[in-house]
PDB file of N, CA and C in Angstrom:
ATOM      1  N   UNK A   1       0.854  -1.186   0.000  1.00  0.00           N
ATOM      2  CA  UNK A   1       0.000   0.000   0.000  1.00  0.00           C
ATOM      3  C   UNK A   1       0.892   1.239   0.000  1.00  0.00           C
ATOM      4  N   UNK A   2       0.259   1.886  -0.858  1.00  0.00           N
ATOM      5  CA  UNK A   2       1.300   3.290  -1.131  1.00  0.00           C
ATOM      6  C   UNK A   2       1.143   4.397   0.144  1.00  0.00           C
ATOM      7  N   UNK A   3       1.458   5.332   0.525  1.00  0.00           N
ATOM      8  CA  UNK A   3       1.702   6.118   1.404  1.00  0.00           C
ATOM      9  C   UNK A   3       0.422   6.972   1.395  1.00  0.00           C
ATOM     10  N   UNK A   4      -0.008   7.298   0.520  1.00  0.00           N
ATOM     11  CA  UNK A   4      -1.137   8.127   0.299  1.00  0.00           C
ATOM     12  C   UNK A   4      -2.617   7.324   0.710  1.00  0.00           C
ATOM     13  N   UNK A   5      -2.518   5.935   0.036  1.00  0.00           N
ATOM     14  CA  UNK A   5      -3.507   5.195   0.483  1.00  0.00           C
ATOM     15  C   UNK A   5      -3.800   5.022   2.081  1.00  0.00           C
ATOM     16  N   UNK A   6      -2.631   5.392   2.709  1.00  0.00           N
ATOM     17  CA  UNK A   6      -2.750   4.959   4.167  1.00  0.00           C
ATOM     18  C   UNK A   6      -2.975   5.996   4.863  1.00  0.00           C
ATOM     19  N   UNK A   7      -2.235   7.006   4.759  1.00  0.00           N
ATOM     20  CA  UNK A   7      -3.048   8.564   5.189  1.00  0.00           C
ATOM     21  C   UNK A   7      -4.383   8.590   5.014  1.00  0.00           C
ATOM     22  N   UNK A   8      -5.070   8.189   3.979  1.00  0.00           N
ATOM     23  CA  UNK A   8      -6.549   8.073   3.873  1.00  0.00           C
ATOM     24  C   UNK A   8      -7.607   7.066   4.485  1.00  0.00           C
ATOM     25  N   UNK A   9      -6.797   5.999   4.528  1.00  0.00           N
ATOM     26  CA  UNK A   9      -7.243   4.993   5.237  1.00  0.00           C
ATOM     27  C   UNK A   9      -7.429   5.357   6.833  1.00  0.00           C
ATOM     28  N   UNK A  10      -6.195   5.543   7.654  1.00  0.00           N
ATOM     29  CA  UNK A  10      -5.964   6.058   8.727  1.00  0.00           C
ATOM     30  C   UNK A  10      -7.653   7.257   8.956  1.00  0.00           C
ATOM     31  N   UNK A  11      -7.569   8.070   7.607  1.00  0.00           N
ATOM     32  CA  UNK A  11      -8.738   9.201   7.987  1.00  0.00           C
ATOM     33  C   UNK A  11      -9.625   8.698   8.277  1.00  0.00           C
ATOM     34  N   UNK A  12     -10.254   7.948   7.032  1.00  0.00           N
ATOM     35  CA  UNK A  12     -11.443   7.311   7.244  1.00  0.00           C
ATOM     36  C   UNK A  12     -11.584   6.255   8.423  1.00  0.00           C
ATOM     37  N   UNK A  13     -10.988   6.097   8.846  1.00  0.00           N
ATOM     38  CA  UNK A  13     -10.810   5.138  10.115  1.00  0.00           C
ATOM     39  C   UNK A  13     -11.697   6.282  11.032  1.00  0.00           C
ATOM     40  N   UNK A  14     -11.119   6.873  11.046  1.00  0.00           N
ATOM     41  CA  UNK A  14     -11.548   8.129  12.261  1.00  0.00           C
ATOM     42  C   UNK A  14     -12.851   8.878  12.166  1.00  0.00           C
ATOM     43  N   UNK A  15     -12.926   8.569  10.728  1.00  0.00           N
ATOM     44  CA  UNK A  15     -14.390   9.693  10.473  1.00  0.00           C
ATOM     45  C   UNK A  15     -13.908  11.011  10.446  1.00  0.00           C
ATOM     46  N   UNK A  16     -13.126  11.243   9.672  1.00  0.00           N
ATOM     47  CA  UNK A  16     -12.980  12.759   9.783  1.00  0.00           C
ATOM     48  C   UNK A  16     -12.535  12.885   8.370  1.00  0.00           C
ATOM     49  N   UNK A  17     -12.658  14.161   7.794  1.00  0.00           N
ATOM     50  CA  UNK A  17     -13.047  14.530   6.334  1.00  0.00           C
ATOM     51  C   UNK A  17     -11.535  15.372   6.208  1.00  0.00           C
ATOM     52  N   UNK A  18     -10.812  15.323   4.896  1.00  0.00           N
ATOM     53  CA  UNK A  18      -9.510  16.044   4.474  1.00  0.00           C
ATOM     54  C   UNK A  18      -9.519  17.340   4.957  1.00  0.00           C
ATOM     55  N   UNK A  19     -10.485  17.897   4.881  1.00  0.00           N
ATOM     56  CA  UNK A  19     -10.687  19.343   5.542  1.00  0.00           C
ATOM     57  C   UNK A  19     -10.164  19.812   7.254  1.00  0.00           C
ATOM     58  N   UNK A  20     -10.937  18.524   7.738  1.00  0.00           N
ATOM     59  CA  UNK A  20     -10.774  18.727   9.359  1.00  0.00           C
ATOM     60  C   UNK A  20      -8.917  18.184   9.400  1.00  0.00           C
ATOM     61  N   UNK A  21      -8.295  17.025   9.017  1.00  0.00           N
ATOM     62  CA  UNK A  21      -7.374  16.208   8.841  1.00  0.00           C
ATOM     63  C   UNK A  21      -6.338  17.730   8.430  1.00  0.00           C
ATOM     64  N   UNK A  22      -6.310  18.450   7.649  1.00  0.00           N
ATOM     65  CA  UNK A  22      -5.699  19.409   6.839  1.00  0.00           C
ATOM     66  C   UNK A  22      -5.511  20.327   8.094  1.00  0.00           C
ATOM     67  N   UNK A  23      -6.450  20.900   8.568  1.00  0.00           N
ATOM     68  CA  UNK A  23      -6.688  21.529   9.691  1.00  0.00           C
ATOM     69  C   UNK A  23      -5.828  21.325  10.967  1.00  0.00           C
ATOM     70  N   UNK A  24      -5.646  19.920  11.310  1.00  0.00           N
ATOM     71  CA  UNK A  24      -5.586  19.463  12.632  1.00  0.00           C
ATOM     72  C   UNK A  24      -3.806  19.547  12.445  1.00  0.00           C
ATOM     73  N   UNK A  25      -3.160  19.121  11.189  1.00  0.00           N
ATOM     74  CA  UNK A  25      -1.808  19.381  10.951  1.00  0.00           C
ATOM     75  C   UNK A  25      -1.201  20.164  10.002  1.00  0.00           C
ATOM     76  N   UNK A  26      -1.975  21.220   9.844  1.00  0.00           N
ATOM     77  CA  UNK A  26      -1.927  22.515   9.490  1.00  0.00           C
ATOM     78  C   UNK A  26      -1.375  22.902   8.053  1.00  0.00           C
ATOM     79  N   UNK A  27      -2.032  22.071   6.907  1.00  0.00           N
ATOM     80  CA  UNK A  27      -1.700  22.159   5.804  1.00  0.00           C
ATOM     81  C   UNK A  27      -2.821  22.467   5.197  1.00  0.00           C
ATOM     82  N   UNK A  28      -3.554  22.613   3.589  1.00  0.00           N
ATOM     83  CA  UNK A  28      -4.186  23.205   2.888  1.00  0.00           C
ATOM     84  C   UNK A  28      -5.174  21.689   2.778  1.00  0.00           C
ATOM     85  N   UNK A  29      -6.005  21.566   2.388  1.00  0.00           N
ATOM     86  CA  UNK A  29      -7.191  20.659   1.935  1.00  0.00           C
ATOM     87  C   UNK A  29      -6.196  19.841   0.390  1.00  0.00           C
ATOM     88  N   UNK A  30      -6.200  21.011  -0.109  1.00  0.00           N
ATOM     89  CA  UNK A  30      -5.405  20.969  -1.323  1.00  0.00           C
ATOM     90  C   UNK A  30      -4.179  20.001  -1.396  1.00  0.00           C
ATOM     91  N   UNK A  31      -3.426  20.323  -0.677  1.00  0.00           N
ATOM     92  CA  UNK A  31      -2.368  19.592   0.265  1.00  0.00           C
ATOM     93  C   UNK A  31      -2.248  18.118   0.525  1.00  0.00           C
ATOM     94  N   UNK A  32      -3.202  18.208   1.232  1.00  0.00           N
ATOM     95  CA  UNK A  32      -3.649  16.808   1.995  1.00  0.00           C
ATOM     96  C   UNK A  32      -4.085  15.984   0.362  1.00  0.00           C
ATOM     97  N   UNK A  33      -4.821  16.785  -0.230  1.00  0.00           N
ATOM     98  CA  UNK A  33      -5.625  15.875  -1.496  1.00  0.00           C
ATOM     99  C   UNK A  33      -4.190  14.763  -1.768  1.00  0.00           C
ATOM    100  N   UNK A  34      -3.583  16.127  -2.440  1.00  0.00           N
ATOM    101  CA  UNK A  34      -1.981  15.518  -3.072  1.00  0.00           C
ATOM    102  C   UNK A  34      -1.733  14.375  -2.742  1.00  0.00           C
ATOM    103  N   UNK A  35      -1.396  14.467  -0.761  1.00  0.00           N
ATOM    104  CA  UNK A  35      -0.701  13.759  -0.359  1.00  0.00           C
ATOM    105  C   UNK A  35      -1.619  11.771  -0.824  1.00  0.00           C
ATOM    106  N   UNK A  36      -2.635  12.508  -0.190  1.00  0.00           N
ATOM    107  CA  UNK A  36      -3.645  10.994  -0.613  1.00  0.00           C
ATOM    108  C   UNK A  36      -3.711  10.618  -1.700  1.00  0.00           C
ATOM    109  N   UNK A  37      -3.441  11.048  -3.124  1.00  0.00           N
ATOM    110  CA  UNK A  37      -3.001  10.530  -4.288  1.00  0.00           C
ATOM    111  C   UNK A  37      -2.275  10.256  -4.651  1.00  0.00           C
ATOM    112  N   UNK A  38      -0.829  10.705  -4.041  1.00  0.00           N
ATOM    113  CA  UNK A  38       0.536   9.819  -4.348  1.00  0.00           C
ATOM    114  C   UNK A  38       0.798  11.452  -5.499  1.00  0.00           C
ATOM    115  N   UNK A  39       0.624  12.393  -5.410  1.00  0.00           N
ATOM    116  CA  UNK A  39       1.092  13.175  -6.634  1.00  0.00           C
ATOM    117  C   UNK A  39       1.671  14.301  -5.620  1.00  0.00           C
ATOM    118  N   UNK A  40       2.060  14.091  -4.392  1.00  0.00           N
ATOM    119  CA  UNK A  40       3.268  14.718  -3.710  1.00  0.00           C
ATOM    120  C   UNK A  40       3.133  14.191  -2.233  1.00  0.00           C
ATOM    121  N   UNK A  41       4.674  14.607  -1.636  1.00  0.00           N
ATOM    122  CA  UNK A  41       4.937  13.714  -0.692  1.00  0.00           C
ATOM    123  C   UNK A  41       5.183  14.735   0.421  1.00  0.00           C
ATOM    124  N   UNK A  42       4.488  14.712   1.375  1.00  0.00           N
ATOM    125  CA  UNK A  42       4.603  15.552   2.771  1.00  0.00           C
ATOM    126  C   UNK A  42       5.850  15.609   3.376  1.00  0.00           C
ATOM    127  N   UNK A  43       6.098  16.568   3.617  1.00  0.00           N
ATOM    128  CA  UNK A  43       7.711  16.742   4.762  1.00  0.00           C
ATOM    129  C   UNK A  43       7.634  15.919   5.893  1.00  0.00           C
ATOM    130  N   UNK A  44       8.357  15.887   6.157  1.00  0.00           N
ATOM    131  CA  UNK A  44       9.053  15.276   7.327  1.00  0.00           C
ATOM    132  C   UNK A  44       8.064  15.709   8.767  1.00  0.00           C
ATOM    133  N   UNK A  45       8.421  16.975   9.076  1.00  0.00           N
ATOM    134  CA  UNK A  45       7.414  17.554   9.721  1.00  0.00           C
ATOM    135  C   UNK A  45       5.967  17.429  10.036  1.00  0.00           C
ATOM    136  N   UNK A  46       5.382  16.909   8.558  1.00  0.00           N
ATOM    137  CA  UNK A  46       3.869  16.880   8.609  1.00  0.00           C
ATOM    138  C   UNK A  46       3.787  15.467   8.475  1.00  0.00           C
ATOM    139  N   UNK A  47       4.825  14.765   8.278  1.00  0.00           N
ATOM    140  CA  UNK A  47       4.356  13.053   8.508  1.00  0.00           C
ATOM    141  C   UNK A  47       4.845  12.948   9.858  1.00  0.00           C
ATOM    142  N   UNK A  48       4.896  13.548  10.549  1.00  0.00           N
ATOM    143  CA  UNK A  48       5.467  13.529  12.273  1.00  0.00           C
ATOM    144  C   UNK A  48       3.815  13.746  13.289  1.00  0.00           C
ATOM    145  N   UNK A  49       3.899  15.086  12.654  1.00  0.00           N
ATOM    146  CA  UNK A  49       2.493  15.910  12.864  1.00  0.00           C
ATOM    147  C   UNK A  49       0.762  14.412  12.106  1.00  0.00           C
ATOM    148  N   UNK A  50       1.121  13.906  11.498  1.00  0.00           N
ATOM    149  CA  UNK A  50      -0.001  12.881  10.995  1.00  0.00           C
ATOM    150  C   UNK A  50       0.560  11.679  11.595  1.00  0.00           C
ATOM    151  N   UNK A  51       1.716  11.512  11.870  1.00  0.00           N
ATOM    152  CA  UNK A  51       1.788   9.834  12.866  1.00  0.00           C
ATOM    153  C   UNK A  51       1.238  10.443  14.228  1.00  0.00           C
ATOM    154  N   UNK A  52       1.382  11.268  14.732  1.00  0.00           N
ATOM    155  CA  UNK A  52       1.074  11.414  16.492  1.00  0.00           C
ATOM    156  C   UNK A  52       0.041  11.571  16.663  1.00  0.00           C
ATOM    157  N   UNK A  53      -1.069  12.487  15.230  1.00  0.00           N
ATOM    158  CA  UNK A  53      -2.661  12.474  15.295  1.00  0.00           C
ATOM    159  C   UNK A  53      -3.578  10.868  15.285  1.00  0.00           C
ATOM    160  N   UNK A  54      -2.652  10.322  14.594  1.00  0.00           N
ATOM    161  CA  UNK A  54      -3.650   9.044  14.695  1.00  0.00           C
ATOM    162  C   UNK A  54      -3.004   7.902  15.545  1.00  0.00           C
ATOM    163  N   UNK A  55      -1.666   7.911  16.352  1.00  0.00           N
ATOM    164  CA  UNK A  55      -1.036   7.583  17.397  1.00  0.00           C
ATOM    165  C   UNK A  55      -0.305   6.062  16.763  1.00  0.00           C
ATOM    166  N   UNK A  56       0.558   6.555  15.402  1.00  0.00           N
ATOM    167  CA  UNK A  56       1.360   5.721  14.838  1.00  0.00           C
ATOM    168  C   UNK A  56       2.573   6.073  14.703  1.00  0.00           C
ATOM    169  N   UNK A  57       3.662   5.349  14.351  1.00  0.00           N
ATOM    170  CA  UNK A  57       4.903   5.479  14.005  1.00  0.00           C
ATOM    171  C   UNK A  57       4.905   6.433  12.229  1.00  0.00           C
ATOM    172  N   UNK A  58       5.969   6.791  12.436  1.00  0.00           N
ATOM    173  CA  UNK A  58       6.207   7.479  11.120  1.00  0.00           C
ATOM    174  C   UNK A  58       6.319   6.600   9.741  1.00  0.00           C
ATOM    175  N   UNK A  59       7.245   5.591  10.785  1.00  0.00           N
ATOM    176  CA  UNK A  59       7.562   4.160   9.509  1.00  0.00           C
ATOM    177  C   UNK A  59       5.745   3.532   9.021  1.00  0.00           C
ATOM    178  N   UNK A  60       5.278   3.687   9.928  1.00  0.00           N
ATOM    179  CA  UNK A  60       4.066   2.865   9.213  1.00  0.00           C
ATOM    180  C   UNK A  60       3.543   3.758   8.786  1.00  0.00           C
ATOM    181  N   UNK A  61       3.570   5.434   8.652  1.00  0.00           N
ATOM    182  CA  UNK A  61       2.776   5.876   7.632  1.00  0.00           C
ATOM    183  C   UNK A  61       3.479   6.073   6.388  1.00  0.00           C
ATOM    184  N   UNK A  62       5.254   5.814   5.934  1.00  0.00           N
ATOM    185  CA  UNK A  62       5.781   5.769   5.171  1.00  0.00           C
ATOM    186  C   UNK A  62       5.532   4.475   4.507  1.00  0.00           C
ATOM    187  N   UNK A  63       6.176   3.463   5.323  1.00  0.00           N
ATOM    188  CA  UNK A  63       5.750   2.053   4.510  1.00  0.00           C
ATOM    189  C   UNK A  63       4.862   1.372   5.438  1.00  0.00           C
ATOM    190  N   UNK A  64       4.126   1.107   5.888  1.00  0.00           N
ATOM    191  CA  UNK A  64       3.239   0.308   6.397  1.00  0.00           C
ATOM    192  C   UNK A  64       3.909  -0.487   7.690  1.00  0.00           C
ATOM    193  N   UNK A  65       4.697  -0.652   8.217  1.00  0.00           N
ATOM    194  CA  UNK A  65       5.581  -1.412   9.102  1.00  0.00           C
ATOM    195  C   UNK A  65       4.334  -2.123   9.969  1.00  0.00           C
ATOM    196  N   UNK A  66       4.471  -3.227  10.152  1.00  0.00           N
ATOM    197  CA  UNK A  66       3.367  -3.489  11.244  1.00  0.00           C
ATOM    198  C   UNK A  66       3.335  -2.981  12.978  1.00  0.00           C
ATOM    199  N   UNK A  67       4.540  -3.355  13.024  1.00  0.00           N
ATOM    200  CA  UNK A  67       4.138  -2.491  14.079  1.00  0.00           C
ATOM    201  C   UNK A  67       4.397  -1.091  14.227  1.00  0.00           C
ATOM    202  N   UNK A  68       2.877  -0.613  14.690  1.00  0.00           N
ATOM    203  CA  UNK A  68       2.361   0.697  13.801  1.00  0.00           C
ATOM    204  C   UNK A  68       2.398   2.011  14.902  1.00  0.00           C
ATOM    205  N   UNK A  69       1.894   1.012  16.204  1.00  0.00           N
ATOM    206  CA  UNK A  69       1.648   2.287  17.475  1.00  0.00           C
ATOM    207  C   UNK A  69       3.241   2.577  18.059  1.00  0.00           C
ATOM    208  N   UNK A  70       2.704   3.353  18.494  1.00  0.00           N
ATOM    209  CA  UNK A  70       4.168   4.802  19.130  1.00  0.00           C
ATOM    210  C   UNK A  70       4.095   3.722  20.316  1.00  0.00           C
ATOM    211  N   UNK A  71       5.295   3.970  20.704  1.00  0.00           N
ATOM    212  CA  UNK A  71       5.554   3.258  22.132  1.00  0.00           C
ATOM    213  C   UNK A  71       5.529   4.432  22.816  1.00  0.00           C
ATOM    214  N   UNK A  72       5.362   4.036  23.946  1.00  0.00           N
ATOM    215  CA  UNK A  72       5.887   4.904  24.969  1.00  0.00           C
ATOM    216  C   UNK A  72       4.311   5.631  25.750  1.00  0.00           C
TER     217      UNK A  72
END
């Protein structure tokens, strides 16, 4: 699963719409679209800011790693 697919997946998990998601880690709707299509790739920063919102590792929102939750 590509990177974008899982950012979206992760959303819809939650019930929450690109808008609110965009919002919560402070990028554009627009933005976020991208990222969920694979037609650009979020910084570092904002895949930090999207692993801690949905309480995963960075690696599993890059490649899927199974084990997914943050320790600690």
């Amino acid at each position: 699963m590509k990177l974008g697919k899982r950012i979206s997946k992760l959303r819809e998990q939650r019930h929450i719409t690109q808008g609110e998601l965009a919002q919560i880690i402070g990028v554009t709707r627009a933005a976020l679209s991208h990222y969920e299509n694979d037609r650009r790739q979020p910084d570092y920063e904002t895949l930090i800011k999207i692993a801690r919102f949905f309480s995963v590792s960075v690696e599993y929102v890059m490649e899927g790693e199974h084990n997914n939750h943050i320790q600690g």
